[in-house]
N, C-alpha and C. Protein backbone atom coordinates (compact mmCIF):
# COMPACT_ATOMS: atom_id res chain seq x y z
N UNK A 1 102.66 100.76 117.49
CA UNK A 1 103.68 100.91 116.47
C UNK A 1 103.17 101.89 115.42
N UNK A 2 103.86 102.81 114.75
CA UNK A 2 103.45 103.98 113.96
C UNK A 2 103.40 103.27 112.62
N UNK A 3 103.11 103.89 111.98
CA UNK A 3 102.87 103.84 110.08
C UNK A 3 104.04 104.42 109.80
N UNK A 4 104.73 103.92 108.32
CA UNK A 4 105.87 104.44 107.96
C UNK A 4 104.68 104.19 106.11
N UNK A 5 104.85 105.46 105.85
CA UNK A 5 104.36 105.58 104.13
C UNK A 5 104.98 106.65 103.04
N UNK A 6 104.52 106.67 101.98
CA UNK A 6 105.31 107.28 101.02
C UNK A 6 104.56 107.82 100.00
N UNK A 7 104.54 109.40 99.88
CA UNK A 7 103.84 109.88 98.86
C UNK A 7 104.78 110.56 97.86
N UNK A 8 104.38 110.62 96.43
CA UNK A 8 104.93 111.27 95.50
C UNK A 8 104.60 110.10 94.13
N UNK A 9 105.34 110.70 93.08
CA UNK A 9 104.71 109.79 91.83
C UNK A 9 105.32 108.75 91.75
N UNK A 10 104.36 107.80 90.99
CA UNK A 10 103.96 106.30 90.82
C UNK A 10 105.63 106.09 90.52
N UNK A 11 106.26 106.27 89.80
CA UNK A 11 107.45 106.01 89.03
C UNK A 11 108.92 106.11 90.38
N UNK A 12 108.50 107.38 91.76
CA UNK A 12 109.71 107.11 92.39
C UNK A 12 109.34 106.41 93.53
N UNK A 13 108.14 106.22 94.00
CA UNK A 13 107.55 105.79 95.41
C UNK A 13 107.56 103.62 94.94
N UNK A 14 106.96 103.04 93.86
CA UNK A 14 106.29 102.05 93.52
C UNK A 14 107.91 101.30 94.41
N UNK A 15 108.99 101.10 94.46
CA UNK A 15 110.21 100.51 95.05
C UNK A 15 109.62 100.23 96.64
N UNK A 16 109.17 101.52 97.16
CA UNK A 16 109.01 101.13 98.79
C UNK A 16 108.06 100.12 99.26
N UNK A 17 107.30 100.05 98.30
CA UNK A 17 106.38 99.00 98.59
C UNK A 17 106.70 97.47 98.56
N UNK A 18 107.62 96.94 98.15
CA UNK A 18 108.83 95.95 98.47
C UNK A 18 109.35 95.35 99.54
N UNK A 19 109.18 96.87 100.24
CA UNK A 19 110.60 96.81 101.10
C UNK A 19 109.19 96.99 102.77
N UNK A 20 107.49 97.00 102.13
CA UNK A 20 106.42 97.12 103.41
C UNK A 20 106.19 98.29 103.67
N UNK A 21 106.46 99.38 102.62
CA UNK A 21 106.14 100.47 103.59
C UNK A 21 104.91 101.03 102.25
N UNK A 22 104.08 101.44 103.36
CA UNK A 22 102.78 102.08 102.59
C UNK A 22 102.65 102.90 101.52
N UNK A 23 102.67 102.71 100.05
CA UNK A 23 102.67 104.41 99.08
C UNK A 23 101.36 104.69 99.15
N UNK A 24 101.44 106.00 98.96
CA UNK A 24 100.39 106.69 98.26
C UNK A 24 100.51 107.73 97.05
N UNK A 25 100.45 107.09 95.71
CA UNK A 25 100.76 107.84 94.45
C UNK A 25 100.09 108.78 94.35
N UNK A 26 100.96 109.94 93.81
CA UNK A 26 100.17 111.45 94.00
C UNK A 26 101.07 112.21 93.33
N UNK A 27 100.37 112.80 92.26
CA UNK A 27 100.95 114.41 91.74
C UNK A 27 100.45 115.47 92.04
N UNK A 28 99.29 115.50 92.71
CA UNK A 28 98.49 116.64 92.72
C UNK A 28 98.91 117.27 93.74
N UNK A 29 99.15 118.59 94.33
CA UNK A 29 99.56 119.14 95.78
C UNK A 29 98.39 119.51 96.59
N UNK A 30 97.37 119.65 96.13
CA UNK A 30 96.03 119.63 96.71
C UNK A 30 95.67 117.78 97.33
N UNK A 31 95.86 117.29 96.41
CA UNK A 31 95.55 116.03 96.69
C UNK A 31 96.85 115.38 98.04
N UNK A 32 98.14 115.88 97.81
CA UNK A 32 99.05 115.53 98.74
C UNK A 32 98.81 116.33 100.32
N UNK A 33 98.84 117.21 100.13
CA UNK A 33 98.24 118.25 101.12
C UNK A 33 97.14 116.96 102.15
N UNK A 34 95.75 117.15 101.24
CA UNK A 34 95.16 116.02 102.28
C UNK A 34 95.51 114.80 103.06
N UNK A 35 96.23 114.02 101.99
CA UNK A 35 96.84 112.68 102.27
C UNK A 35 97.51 113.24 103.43
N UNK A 36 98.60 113.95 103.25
CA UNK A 36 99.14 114.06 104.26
C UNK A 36 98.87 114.71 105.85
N UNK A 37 97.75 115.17 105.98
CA UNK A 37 96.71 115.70 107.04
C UNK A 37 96.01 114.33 107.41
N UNK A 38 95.67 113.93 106.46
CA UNK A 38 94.74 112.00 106.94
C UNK A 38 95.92 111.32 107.62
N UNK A 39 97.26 111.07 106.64
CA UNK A 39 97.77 110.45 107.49
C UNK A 39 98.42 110.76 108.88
N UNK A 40 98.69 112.13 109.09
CA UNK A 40 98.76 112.48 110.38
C UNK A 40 97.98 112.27 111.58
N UNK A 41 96.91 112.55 111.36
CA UNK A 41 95.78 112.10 112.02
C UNK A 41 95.34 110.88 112.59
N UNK A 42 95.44 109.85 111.47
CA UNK A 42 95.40 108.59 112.32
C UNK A 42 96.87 108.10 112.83
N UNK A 43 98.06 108.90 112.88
CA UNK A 43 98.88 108.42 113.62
C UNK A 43 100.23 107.60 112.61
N UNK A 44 100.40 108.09 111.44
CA UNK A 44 101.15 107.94 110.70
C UNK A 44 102.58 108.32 111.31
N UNK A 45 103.83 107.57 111.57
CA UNK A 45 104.99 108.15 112.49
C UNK A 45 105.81 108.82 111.53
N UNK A 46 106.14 108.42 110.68
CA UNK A 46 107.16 108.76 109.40
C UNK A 46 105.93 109.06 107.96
N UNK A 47 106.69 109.83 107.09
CA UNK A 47 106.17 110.15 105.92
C UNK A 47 107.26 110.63 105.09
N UNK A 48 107.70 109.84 104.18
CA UNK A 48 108.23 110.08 103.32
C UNK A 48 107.48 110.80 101.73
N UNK A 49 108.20 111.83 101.34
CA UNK A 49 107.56 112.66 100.42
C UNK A 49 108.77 112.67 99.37
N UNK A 50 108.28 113.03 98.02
CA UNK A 50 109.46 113.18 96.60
C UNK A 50 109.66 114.17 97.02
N UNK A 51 111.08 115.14 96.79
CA UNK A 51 111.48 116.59 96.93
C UNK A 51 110.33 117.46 96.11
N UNK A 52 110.06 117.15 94.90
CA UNK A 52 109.54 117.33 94.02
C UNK A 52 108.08 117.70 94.40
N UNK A 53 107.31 116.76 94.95
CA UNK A 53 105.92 117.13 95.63
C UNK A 53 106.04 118.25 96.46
N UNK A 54 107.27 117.63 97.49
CA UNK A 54 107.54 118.73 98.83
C UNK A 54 107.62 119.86 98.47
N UNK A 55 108.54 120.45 97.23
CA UNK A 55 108.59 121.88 96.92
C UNK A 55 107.26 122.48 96.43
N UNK A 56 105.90 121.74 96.55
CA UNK A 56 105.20 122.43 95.92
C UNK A 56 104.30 122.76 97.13
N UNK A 57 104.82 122.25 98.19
CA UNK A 57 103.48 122.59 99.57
C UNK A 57 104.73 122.29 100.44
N UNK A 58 105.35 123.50 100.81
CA UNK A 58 106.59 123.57 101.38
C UNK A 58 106.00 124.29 102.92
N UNK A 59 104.99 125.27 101.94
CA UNK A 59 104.44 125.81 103.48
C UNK A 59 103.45 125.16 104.27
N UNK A 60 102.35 124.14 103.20
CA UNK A 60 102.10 123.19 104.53
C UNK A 60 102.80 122.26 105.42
N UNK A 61 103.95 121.87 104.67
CA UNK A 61 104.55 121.08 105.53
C UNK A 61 105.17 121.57 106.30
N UNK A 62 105.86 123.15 106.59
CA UNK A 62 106.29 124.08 107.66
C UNK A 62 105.19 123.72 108.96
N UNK A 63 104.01 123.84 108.35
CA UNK A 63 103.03 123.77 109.75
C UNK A 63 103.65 122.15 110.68
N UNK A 64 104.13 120.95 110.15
CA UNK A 64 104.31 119.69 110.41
C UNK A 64 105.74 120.42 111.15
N UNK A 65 106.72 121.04 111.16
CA UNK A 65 107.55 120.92 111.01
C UNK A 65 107.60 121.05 113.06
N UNK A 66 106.74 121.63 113.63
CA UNK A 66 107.12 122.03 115.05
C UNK A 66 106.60 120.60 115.78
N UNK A 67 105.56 120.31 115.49
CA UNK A 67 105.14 118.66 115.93
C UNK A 67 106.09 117.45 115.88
N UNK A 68 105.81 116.88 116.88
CA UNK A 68 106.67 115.59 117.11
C UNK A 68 106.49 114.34 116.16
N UNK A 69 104.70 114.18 115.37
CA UNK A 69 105.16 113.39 114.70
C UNK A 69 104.16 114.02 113.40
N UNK A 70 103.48 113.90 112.39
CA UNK A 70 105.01 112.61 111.64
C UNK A 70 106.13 113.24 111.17
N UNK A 71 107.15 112.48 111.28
CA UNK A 71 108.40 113.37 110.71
C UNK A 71 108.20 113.37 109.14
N UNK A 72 107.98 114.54 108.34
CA UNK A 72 108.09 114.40 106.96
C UNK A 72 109.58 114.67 106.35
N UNK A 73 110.03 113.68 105.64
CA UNK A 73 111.28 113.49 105.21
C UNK A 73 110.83 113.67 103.51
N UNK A 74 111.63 114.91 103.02
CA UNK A 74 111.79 114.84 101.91
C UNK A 74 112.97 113.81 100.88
N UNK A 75 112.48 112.99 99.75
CA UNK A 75 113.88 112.17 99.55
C UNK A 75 113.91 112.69 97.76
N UNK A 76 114.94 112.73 97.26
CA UNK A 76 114.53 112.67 95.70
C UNK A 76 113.64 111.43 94.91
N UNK A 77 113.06 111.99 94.02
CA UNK A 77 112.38 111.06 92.77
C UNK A 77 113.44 110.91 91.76
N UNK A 78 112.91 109.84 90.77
CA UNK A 78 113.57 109.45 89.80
C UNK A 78 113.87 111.16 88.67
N UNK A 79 113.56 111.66 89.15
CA UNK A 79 113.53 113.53 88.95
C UNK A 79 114.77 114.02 89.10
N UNK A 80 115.55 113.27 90.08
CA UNK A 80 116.79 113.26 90.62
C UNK A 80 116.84 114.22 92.01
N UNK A 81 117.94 114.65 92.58
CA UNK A 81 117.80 115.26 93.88
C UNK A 81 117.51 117.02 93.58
N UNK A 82 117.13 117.31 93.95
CA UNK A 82 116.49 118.87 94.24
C UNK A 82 117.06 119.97 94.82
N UNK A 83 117.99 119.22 96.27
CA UNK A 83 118.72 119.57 97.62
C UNK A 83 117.63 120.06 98.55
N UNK A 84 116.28 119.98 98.39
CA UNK A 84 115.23 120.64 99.14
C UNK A 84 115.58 119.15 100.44
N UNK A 85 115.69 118.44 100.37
CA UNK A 85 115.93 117.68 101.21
C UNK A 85 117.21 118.08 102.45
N UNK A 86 118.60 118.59 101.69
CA UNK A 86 119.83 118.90 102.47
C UNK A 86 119.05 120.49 103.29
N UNK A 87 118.18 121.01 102.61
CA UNK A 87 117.76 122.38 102.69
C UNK A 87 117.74 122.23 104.37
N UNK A 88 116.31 121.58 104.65
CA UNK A 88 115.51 121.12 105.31
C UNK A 88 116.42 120.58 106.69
N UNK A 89 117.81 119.94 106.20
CA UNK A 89 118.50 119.52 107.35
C UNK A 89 119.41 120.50 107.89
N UNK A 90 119.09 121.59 107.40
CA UNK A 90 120.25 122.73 107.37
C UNK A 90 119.06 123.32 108.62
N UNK A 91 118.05 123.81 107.99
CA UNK A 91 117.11 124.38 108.61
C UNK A 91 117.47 124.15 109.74
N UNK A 92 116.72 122.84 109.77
CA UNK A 92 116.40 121.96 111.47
C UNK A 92 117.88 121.89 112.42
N UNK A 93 119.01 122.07 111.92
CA UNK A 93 119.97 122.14 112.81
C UNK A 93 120.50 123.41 113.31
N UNK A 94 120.02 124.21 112.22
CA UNK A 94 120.26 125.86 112.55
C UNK A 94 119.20 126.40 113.60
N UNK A 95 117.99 125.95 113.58
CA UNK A 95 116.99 125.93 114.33
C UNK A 95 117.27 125.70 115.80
N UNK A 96 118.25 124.11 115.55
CA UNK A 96 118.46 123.73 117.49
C UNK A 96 119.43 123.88 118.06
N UNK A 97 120.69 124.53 117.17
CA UNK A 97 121.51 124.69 117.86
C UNK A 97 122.06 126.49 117.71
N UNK A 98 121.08 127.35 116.71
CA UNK A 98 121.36 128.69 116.72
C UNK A 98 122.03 129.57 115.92
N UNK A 99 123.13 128.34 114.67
CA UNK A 99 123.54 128.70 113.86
C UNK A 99 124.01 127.54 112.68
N UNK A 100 123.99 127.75 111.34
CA UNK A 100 123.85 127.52 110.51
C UNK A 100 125.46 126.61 110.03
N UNK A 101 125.93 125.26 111.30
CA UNK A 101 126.72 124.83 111.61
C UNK A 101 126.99 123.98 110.06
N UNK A 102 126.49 123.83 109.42
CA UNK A 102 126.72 122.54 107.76
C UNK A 102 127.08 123.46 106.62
N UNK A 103 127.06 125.17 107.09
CA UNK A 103 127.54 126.05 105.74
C UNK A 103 128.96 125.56 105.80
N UNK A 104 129.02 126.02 103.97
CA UNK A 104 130.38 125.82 103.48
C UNK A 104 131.13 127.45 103.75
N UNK A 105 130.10 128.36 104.17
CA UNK A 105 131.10 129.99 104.11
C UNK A 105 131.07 130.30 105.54
């Protein structure tokens, strides 16, 4: 069975831990960067990240993005939403099916 965890700051992540799923509080993008390489490694399935962190190591998480696991899911913080999250689903569907099927133009 995989790991399901959650990085970003203390203030939007501290809820998931409630609900069993692993945080790891973090502002630093150096410091998230690692976490999130450790937890890949031992087999972490899901990783939930703040938009907020995510926009700041957008290109490490590009490297995650061709691998099967962990899926990194960007969600908003109490920061509010970003859309780096809708971004990301735009991407990945334009990616598998060839065109950019969720534009509004």
């Amino acid at each position: 069975m995989y790991k399901v965890a959650v990085i970003g700051d203390k203030d939007s992540i501290y809820g998931f831990a409630s609900i069993g799923v692993e945080i790891h509080p973090c502002d630093d993008p150096v410091e998230a960067v690692r976490d999130i390489r450790n937890m890949a490694e031992v087999g972490y399935g899901v990783i939930y990240i703040t938009e907020q962190l995510a926009s700041q190591i957008e290109t490490e998480l590009d490297a995650f993005r061709e691998r099967p696991q962990p899926a990194i899911i960007p969600i908003p913080g109490v920061q509010g939403n970003t859309g780096l999250g809708m971004r990301n689903v735009s991407k990945s569907v334009e990616q598998a099916v060839g065109s950019d099927i969720l534009s509004d133009a």
